[in-house]
Protein backbone atom coordinates (compact mmCIF):
# COMPACT_ATOMS: atom_id res chain seq x y z
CA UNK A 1 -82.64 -40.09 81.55
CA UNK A 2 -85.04 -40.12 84.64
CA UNK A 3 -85.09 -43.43 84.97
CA UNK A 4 -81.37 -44.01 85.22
CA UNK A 5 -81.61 -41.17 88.19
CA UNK A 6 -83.66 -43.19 89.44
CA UNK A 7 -81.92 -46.28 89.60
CA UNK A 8 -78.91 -44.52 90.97
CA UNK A 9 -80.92 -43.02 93.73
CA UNK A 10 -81.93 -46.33 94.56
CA UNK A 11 -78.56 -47.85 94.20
CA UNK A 12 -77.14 -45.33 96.47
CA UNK A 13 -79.65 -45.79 98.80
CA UNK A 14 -79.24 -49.49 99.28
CA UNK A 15 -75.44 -49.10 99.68
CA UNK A 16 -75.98 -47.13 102.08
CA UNK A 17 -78.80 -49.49 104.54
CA UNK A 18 -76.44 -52.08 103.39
CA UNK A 19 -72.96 -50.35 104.93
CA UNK A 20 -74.81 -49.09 108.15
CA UNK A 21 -76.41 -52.71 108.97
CA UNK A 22 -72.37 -53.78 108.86
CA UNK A 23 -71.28 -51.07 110.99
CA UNK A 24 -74.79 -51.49 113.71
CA UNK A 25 -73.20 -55.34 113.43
CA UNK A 26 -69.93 -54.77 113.73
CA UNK A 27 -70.25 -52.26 116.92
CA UNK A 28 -72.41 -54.68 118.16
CA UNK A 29 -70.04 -57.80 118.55
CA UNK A 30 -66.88 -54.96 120.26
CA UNK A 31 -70.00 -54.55 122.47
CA UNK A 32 -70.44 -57.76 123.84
CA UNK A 33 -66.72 -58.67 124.62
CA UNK A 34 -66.76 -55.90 126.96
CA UNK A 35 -69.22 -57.42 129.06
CA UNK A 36 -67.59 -58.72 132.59
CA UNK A 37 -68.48 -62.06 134.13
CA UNK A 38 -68.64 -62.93 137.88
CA UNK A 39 -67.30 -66.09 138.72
CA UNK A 40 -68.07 -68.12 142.34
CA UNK A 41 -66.72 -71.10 143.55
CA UNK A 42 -69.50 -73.92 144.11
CA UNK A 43 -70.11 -72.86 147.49
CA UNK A 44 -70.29 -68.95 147.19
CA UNK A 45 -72.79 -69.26 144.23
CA UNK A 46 -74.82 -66.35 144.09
CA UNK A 47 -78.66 -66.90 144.60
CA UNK A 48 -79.37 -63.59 142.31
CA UNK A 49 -78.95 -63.16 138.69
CA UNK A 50 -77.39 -59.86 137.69
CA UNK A 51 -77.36 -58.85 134.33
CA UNK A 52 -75.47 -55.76 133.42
């Protein structure tokens, strides 16, 4: 009996790393394609980097 509490304590617990590693991934990549990019023609190149 206490070891199959046990088990599902650790079974529950490992679902749930497992399901908020997805989401931390998953918010990470709608991150990213919000970034904006600067473009320049060859001759109005910037001489700083700026990262946002």
């Amino acid at each position: 009996m206490k070891k199959n509490i046990l088990s599902a304590i650790v079974v529950f617990f490992v679902t749930l790393a497992f399901l908020l590693v997805i989401d931390d991934i998953s918010k990470e990549t709608n991150k990213n394609t919000k970034e904006s990019v600067k473009t320049y023609n060859a001759n109005q190149q910037s001489d700083i980097v700026v990262n946002d």
